[in-house]
C-alpha atoms as a PDB file:
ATOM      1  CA  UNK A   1      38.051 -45.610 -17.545  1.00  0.00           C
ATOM      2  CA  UNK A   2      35.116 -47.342 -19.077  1.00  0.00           C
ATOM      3  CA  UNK A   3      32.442 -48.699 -16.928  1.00  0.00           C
ATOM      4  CA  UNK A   4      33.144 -52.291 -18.104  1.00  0.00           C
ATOM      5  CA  UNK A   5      36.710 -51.573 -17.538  1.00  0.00           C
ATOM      6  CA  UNK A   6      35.612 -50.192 -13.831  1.00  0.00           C
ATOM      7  CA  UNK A   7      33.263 -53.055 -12.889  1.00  0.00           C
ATOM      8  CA  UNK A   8      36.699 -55.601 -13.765  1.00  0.00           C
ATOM      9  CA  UNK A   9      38.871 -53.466 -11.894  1.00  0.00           C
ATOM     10  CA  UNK A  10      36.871 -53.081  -8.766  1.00  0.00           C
ATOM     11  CA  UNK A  11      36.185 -56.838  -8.822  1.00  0.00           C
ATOM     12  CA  UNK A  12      40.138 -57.646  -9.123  1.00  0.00           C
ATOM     13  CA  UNK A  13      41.061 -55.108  -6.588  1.00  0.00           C
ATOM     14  CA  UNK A  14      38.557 -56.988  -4.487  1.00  0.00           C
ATOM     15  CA  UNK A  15      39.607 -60.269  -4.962  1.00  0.00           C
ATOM     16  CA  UNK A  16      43.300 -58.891  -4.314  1.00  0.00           C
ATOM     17  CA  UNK A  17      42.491 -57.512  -0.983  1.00  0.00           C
ATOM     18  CA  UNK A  18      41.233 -60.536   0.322  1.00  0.00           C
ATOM     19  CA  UNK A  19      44.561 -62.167  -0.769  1.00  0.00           C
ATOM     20  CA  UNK A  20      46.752 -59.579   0.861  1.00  0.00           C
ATOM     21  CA  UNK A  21      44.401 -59.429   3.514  1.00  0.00           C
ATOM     22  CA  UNK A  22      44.538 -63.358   4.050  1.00  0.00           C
ATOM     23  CA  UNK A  23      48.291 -63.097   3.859  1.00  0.00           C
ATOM     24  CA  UNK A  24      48.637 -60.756   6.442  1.00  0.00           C
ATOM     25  CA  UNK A  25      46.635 -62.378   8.722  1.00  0.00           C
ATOM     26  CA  UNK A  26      48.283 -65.934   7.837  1.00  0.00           C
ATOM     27  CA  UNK A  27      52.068 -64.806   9.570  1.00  0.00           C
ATOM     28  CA  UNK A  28      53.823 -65.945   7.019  1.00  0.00           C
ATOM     29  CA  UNK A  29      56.232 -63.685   5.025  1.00  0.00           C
ATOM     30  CA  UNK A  30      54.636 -62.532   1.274  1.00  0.00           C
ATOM     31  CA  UNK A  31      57.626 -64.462  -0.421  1.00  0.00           C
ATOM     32  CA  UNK A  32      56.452 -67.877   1.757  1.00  0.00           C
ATOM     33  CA  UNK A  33      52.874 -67.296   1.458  1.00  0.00           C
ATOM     34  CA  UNK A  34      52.947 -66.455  -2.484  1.00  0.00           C
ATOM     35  CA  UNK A  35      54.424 -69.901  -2.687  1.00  0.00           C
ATOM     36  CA  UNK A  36      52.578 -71.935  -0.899  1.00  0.00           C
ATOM     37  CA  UNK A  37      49.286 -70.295  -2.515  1.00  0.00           C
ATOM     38  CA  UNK A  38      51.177 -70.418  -6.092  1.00  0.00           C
ATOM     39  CA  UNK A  39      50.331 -66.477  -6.712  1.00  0.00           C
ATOM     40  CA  UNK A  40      52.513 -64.318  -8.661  1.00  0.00           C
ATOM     41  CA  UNK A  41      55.257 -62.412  -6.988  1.00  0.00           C
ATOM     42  CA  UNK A  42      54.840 -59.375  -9.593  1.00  0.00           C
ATOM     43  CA  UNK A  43      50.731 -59.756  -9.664  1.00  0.00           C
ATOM     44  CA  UNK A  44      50.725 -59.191  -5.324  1.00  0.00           C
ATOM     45  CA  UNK A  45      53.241 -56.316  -5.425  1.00  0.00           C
ATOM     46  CA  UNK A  46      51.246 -54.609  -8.156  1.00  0.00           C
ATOM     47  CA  UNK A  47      47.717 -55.158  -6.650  1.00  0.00           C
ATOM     48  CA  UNK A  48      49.073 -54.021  -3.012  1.00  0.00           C
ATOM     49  CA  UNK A  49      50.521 -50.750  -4.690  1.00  0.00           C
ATOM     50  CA  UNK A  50      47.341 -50.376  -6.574  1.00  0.00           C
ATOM     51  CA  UNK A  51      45.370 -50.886  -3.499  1.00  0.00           C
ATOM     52  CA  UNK A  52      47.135 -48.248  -1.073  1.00  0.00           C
ATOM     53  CA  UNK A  53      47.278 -45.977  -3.958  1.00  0.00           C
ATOM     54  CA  UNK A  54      43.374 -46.291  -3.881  1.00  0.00           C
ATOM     55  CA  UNK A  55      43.578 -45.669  -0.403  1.00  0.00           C
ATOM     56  CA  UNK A  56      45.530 -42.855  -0.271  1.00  0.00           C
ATOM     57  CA  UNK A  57      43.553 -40.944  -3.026  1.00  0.00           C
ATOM     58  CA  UNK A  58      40.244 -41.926  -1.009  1.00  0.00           C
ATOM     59  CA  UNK A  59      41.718 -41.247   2.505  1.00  0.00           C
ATOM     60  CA  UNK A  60      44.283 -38.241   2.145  1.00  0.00           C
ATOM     61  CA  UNK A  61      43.940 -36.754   5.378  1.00  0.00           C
ATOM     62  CA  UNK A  62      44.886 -40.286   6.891  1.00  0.00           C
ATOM     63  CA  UNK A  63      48.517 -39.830   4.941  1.00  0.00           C
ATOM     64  CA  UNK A  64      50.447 -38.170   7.630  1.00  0.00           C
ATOM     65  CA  UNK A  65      48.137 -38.906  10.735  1.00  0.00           C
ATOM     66  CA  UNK A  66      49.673 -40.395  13.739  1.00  0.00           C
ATOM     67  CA  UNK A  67      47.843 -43.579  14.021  1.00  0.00           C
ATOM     68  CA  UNK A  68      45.492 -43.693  17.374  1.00  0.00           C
ATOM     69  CA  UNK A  69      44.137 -46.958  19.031  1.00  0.00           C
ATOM     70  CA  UNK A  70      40.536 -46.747  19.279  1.00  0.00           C
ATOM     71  CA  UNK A  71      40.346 -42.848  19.476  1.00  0.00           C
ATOM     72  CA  UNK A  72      42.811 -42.689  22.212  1.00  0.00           C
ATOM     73  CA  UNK A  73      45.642 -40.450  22.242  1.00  0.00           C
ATOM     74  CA  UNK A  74      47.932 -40.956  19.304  1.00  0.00           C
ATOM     75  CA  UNK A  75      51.492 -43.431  19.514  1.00  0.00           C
ATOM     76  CA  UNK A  76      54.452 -41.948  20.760  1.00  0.00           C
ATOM     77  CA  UNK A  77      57.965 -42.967  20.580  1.00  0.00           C
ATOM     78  CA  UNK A  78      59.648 -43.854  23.806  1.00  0.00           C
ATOM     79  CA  UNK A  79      63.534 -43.599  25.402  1.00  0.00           C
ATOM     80  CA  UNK A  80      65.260 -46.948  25.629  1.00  0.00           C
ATOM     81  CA  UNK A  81      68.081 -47.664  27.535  1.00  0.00           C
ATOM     82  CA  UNK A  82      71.294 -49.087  26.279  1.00  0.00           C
ATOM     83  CA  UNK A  83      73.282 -50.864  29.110  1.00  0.00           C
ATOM     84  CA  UNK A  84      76.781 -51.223  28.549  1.00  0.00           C
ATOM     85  CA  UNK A  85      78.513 -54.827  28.225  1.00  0.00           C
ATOM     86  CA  UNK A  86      80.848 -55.097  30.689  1.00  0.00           C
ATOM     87  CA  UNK A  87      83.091 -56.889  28.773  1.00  0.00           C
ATOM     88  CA  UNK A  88      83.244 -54.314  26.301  1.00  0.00           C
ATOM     89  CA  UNK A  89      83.583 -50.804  27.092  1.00  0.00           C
ATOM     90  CA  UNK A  90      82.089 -49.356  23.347  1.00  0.00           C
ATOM     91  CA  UNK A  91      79.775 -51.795  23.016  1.00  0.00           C
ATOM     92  CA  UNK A  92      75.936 -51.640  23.978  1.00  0.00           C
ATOM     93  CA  UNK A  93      73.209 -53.529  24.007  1.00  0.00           C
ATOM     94  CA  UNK A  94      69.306 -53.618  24.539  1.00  0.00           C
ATOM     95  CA  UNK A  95      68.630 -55.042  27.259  1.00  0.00           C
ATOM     96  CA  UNK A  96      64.842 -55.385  26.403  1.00  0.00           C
ATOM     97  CA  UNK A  97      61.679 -53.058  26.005  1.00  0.00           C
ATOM     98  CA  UNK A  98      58.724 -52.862  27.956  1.00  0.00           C
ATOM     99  CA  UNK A  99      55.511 -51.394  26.288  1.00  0.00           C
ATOM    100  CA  UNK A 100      52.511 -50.531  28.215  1.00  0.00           C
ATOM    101  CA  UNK A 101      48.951 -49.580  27.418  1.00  0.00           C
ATOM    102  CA  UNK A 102      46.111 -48.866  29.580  1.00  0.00           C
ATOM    103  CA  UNK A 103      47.718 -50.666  32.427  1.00  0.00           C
ATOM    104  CA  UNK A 104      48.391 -53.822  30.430  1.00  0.00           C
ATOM    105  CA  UNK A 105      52.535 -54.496  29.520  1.00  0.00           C
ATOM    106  CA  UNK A 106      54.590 -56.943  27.270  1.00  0.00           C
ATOM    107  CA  UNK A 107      58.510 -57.059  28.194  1.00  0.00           C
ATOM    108  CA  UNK A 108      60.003 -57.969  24.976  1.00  0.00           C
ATOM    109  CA  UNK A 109      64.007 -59.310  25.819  1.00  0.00           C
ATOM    110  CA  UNK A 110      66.467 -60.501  23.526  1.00  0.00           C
ATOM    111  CA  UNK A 111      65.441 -64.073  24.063  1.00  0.00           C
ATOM    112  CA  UNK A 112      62.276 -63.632  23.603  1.00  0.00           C
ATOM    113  CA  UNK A 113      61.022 -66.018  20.888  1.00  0.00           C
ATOM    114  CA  UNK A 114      60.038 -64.402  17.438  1.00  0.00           C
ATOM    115  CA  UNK A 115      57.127 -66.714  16.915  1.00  0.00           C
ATOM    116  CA  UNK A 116      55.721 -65.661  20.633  1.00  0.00           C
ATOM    117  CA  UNK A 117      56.194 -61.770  19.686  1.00  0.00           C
ATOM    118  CA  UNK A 118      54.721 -62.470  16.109  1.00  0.00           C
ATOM    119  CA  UNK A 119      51.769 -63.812  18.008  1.00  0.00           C
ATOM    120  CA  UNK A 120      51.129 -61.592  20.586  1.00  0.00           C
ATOM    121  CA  UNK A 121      51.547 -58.602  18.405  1.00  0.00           C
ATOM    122  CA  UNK A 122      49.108 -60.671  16.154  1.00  0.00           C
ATOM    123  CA  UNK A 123      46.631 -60.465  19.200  1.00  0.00           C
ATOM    124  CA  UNK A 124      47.041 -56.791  20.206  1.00  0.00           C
ATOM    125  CA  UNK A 125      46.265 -55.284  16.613  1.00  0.00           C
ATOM    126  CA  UNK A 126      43.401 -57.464  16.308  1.00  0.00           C
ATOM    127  CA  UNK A 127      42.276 -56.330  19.897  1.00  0.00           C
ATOM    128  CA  UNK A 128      43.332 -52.545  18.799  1.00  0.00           C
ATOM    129  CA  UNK A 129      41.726 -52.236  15.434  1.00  0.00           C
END
């Protein structure tokens, strides 16, 4: 690529990130938030492609890492327990989830409200990361 052609990239790709970045942080879905800031649906998906591409070729050893909270041990999957309905007798359901970290928990249940677990989850990657 040309250097004028490199110096236009770099400074779209920048000015992309700080969209996607600003939509990730803004909870709303891409569809929602492309809307509201009048941004092109095609123009975000091909910028976000572009940019994990770009990440990806700079960062390969990252590809296939289990991600780790601040250089503790890496995420693991845990058992959850299906309790069965007692009206039912094939039928399951999740009771809930609890996840704990470093002594600290969040019991997710079915009721739980989706704006409440959006925001929390909001809070612990920012406090993670």
């Amino acid at each position: 690529m040309d250097p004028v052609k490199q110096v236009s990239y770099q400074k779209n790709k920048q000015k992309w990130e700080q969209i996607i970045l600003d939509c990730r942080r803004s909870g709303l879905s891409d569809r929602t938030y492309m809307e509201q800031n009048h941004i092109s649906k095609g123009s975000f998906y091909y910028w976000l492609r572009k940019i994990r591409e770009d990440l990806v070729e700079q960062h390969p050893d990252l590809l296939h890492q289990p991600k780790t909270a601040k250089g503790n041990a890496p995420a693991q999957l845990v058992p959850i327990q299906l309790h069965k309905k007692e009206d039912e007798s094939d039928v399951y359901e999740l009771t809930g989830i609890v996840v704990e970290y470093q002594g600290a928990s969040i019991k997710v249940s079915a009721s739980t409200p989706m704006e409440l677990l959006r925001r929390t989850l909001t809070v612990v990657k920012d406090v993670l990361s």
